[in-house]
N, C-alpha and C. Protein backbone atom coordinates (compact mmCIF):
# COMPACT_ATOMS: atom_id res chain seq x y z
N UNK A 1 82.69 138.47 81.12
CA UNK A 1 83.65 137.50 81.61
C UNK A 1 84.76 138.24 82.34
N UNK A 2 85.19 137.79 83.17
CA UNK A 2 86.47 138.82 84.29
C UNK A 2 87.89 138.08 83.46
N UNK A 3 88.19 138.44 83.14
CA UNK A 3 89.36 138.48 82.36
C UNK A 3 90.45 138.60 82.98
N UNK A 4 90.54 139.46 84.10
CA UNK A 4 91.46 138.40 85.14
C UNK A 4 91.45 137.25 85.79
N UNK A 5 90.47 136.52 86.13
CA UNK A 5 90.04 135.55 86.21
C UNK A 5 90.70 134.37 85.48
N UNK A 6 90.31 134.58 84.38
CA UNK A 6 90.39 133.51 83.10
C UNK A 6 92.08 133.98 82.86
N UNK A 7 92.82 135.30 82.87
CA UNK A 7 94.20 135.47 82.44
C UNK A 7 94.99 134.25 83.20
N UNK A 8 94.42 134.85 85.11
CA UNK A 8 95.15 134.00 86.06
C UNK A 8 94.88 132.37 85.67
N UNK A 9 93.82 131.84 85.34
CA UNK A 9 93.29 130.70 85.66
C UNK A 9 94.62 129.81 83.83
N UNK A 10 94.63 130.86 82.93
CA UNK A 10 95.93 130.57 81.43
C UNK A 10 97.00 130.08 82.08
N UNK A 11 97.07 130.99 83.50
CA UNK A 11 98.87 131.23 83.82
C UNK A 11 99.12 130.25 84.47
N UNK A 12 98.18 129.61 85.08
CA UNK A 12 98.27 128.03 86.04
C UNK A 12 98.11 127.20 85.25
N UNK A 13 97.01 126.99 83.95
CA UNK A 13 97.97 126.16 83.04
C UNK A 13 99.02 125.89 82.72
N UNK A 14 99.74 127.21 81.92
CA UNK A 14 100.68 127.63 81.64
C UNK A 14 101.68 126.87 82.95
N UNK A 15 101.60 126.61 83.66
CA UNK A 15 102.85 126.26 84.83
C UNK A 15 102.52 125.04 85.15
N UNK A 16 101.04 124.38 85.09
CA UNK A 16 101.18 122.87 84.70
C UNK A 16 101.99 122.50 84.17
N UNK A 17 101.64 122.48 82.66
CA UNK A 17 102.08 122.00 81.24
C UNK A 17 103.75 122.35 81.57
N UNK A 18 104.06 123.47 81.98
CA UNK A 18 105.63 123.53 82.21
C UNK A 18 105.93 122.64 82.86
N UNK A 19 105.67 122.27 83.64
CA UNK A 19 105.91 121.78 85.15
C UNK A 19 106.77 122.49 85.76
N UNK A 20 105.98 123.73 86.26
CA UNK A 20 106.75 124.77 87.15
C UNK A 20 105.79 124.98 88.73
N UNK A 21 106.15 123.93 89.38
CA UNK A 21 105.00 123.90 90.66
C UNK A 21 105.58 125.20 91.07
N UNK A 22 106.91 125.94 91.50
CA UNK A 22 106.50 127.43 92.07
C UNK A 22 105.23 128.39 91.36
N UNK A 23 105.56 127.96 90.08
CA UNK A 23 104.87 129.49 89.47
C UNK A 23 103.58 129.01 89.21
N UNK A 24 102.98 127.82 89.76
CA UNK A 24 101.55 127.21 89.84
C UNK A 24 101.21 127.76 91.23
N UNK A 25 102.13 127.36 92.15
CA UNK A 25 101.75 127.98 93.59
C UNK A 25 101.69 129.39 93.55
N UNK A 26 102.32 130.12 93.14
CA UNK A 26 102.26 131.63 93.05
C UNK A 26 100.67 132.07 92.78
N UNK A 27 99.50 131.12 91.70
CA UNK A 27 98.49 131.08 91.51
C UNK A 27 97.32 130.69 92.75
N UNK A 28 97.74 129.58 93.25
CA UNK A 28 97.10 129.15 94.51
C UNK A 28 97.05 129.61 95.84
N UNK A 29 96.02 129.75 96.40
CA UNK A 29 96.03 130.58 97.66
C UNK A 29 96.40 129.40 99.01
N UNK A 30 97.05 129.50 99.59
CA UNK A 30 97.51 128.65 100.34
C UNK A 30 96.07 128.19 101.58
N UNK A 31 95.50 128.04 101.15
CA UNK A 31 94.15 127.95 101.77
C UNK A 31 93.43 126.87 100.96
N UNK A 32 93.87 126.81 99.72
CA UNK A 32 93.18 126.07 98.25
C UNK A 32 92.75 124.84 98.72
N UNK A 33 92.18 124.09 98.39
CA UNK A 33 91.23 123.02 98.17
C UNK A 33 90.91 122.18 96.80
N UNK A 34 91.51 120.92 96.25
CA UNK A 34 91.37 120.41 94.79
C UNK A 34 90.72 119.28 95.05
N UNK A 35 89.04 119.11 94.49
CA UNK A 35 88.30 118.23 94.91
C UNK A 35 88.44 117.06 93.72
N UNK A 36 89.17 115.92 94.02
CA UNK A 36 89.03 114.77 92.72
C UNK A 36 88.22 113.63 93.02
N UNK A 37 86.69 113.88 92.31
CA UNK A 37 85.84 112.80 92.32
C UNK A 37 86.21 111.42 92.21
N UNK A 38 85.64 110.13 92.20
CA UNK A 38 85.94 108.54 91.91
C UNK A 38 85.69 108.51 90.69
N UNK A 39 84.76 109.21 90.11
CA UNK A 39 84.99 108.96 88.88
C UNK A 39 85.94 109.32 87.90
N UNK A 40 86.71 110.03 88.25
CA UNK A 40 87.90 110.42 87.79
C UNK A 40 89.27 109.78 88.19
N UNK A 41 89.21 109.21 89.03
CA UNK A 41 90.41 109.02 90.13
C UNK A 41 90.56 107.92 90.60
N UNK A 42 91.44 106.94 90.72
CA UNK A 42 91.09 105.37 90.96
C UNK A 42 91.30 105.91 92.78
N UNK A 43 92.19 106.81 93.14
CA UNK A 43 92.05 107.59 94.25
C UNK A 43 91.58 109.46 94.51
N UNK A 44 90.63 109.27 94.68
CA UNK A 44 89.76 110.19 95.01
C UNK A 44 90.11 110.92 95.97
N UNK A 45 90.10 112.31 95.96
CA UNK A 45 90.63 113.25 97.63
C UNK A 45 90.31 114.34 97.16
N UNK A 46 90.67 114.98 98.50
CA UNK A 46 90.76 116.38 98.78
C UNK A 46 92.05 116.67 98.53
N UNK A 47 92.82 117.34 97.88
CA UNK A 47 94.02 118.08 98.24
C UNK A 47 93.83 119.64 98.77
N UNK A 48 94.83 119.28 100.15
CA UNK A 48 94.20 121.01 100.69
C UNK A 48 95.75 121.80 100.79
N UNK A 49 95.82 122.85 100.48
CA UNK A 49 96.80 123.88 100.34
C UNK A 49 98.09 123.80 99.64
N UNK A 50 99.25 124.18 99.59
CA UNK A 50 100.20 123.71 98.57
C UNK A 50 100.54 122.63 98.63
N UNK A 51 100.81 122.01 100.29
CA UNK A 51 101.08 121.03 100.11
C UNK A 51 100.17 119.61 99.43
N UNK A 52 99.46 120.09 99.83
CA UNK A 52 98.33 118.73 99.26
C UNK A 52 98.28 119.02 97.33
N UNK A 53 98.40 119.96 96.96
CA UNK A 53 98.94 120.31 95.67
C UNK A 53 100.35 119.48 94.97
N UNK A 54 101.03 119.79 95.77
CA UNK A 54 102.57 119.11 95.92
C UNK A 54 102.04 117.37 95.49
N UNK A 55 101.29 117.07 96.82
CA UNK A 55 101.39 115.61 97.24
C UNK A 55 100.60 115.36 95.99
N UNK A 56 99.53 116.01 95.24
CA UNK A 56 98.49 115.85 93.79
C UNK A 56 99.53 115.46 92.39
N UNK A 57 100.63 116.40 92.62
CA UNK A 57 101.01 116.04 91.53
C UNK A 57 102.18 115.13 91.56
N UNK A 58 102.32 114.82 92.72
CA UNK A 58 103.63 114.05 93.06
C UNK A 58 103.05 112.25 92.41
N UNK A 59 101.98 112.22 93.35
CA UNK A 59 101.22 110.60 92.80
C UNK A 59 100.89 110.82 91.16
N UNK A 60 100.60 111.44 90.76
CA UNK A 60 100.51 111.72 89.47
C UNK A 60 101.73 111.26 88.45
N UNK A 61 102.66 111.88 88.34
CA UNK A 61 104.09 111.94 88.05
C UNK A 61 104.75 110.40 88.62
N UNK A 62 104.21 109.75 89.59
CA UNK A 62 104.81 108.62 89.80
C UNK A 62 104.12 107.54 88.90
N UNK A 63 102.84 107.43 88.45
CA UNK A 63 102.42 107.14 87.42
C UNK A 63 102.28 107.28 85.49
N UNK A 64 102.46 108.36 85.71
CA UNK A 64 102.29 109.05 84.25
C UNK A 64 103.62 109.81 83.83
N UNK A 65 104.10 110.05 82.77
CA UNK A 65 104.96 110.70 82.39
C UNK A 65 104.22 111.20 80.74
N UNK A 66 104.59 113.00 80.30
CA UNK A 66 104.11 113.84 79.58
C UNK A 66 102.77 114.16 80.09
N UNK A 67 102.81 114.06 80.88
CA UNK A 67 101.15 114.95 81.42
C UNK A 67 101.01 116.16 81.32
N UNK A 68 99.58 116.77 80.62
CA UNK A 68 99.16 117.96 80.27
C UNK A 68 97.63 117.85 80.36
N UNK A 69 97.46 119.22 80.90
CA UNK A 69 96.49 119.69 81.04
C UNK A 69 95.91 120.51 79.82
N UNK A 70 94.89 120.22 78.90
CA UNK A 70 94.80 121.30 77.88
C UNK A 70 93.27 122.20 77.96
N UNK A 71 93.27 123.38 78.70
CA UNK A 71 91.72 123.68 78.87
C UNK A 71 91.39 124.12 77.66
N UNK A 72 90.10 123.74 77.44
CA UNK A 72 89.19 124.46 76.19
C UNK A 72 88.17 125.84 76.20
N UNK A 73 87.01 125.64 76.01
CA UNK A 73 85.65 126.11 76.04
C UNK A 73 86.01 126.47 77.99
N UNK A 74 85.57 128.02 77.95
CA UNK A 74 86.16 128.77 79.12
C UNK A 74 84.35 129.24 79.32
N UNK A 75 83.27 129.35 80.42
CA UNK A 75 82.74 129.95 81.20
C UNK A 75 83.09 130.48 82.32
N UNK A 76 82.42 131.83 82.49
CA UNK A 76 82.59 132.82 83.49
C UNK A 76 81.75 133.40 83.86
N UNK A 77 81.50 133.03 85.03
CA UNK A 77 79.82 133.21 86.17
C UNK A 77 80.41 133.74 87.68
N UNK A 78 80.20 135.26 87.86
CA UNK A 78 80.28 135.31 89.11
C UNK A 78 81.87 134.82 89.63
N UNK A 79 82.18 134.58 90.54
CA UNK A 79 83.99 134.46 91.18
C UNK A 79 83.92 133.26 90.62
N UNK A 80 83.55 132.58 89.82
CA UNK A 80 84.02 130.78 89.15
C UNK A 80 84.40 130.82 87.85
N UNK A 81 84.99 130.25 87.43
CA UNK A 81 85.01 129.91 85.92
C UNK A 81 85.10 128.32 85.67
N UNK A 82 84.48 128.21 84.83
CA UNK A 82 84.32 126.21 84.29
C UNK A 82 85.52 126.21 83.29
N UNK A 83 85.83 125.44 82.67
CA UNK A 83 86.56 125.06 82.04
C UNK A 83 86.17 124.00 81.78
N UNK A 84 86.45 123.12 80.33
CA UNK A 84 86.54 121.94 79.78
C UNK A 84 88.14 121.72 79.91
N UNK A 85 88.53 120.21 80.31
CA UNK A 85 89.97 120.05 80.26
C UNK A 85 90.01 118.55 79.61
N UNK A 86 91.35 118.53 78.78
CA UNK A 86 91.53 116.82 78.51
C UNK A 86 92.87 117.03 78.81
N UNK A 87 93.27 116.07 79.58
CA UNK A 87 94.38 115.49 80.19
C UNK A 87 94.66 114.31 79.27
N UNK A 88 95.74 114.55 79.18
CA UNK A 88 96.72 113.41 78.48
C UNK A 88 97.98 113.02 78.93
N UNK A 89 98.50 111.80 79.00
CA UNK A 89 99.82 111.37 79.33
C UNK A 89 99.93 110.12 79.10
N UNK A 90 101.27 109.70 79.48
CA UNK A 90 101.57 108.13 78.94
C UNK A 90 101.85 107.81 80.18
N UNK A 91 101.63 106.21 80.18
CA UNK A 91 101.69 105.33 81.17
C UNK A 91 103.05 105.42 81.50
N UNK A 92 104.02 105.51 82.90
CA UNK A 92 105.10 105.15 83.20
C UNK A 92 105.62 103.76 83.00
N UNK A 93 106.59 103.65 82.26
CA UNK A 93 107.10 102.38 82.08
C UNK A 93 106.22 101.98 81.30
N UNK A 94 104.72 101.75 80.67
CA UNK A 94 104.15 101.45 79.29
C UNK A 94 104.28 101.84 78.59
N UNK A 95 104.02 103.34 78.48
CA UNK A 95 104.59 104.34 77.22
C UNK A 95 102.65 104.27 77.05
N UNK A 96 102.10 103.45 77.20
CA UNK A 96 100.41 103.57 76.85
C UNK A 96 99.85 105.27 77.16
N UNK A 97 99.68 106.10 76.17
CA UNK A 97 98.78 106.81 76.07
C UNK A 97 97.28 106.89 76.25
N UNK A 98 97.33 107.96 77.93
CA UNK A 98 95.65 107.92 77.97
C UNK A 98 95.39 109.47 77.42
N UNK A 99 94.23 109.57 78.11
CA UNK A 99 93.28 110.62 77.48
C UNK A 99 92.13 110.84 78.21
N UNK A 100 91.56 111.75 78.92
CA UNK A 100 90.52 112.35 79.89
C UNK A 100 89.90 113.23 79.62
N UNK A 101 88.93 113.38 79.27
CA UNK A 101 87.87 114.66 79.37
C UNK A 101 87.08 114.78 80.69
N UNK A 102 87.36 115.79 80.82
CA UNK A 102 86.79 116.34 82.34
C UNK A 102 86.34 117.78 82.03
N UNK A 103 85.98 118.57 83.35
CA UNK A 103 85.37 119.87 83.04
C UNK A 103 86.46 120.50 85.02
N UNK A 104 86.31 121.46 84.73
CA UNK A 104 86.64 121.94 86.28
C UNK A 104 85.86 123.86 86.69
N UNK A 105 85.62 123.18 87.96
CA UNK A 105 84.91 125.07 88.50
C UNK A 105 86.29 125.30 89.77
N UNK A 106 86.72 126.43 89.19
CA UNK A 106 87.84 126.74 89.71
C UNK A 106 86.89 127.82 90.28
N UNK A 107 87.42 128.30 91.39
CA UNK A 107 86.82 129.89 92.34
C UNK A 107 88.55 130.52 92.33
N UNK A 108 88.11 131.77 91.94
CA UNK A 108 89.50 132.65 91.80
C UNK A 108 89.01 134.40 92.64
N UNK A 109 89.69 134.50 93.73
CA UNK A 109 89.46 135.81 93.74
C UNK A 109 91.02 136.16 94.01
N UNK A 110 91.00 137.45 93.50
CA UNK A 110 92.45 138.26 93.47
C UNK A 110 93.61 137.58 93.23
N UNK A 111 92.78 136.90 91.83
CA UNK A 111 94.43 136.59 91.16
C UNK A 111 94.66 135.21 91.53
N UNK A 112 94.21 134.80 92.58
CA UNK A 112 94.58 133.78 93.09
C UNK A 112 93.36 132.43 93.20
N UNK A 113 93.43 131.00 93.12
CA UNK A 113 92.63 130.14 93.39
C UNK A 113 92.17 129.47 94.30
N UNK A 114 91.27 130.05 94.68
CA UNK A 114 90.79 129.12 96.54
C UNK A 114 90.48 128.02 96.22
N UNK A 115 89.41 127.58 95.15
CA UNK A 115 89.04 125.99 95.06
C UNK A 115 89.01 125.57 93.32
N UNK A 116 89.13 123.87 93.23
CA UNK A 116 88.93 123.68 92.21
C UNK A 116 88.24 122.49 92.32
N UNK A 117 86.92 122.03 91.39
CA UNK A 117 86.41 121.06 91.74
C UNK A 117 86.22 120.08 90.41
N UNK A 118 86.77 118.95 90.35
CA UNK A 118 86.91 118.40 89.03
C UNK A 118 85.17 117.61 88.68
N UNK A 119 84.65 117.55 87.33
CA UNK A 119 83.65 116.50 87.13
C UNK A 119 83.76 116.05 86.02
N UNK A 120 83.02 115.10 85.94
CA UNK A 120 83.73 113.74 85.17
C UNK A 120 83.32 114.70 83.60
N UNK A 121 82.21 115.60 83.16
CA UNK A 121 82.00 116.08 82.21
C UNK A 121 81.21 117.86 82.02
N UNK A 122 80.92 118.64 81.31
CA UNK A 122 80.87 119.88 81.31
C UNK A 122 79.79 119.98 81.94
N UNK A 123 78.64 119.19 81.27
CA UNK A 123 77.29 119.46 81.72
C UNK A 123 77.01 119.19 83.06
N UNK A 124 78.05 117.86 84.01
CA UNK A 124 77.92 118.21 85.44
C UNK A 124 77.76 119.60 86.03
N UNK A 125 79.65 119.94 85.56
CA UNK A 125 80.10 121.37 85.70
C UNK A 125 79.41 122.56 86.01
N UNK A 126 78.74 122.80 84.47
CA UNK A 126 77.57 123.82 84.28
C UNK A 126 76.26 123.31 85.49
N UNK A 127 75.67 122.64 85.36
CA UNK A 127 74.87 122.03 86.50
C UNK A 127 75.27 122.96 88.39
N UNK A 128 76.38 122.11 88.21
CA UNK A 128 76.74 122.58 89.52
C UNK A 128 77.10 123.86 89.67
N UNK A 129 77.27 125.21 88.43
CA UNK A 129 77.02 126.74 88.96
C UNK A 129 75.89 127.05 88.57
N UNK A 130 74.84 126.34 88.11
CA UNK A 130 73.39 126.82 87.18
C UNK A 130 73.72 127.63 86.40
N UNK A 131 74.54 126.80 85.61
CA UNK A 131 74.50 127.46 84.43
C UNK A 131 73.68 126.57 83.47
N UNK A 132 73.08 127.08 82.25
CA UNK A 132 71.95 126.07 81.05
C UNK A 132 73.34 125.23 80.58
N UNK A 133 72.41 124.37 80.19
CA UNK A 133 73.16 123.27 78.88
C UNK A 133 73.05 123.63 77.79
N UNK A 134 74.20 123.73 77.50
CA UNK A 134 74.05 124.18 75.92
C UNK A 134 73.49 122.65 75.19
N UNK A 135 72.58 123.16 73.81
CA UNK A 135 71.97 121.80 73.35
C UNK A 135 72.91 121.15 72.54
N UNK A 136 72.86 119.96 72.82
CA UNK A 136 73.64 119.07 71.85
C UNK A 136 74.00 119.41 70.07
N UNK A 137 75.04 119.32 69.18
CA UNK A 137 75.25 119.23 67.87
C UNK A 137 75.03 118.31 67.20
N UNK A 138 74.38 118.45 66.14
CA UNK A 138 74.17 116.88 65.74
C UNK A 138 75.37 116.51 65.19
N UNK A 139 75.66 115.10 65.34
CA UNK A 139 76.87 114.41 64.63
C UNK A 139 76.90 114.02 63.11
């Protein structure tokens, strides 16, 4: 596993969950690309470079308030790493608490993140770098 990779990929959490968009951009290569499927997204896009980063979390924040990103279960294949993520926050002005499980293939070279591509669950994820499925646990 590249361990810089996965350090850098902590530290952009880490500046989510703060909400420190400089020290998130400091992570992002101004070139970046954040792909949000429909199934995730009642609006779906591309966000491309900081600014489209900016404009990602701006609609976000006009909806939701306490939003966090919490990654889990970390793969590392080649310049990508997957991640499992659940997002949580409360409705603005409801106070209604949601909750998201998603997966993401971030591409990181030198420290920095060129792309991130969200899917609705891991086994997409894994799918889309060929990586195996791990087999189900029984319940």
């Amino acid at each position: 596993m590249s361990q810089e990779n996965v350090d850098a990929l902590r530290r952009g959490f880490e500046a989510i969950n703060g909400e420190d968009l400089e020290a998130l951009l400091d992570f992002i290569d101004p070139d970046f690309a954040a792909e949000i499927p429909p199934e995730l997204s009642a609006e779906p896009d591309t966000y491309r470079g900081h600014e489209g980063l900016r404009r990602y979390f701006r609609s976000f924040q006009d909806a939701m308030d306490e939003i966090r990103f919490e990654p889990g279960r970390v793969w590392d294949v080649d310049d990508v790493v997957v991640v499992a993520v659940r997002v949580t926050a409360k409705g603005k002005g409801t106070g209604i608490p949601v909750h998201q499980e998603a997966a993401q293939v971030w591409t990181i070279r030198d420290g920095k993140a060129l792309r991130v591509r969200s899917y609705a669950s891991v086994s997409q994820a894994l799918d889309a770098v060929g990586l195996p499925q791990e087999p189900s646990k029984p319940g």
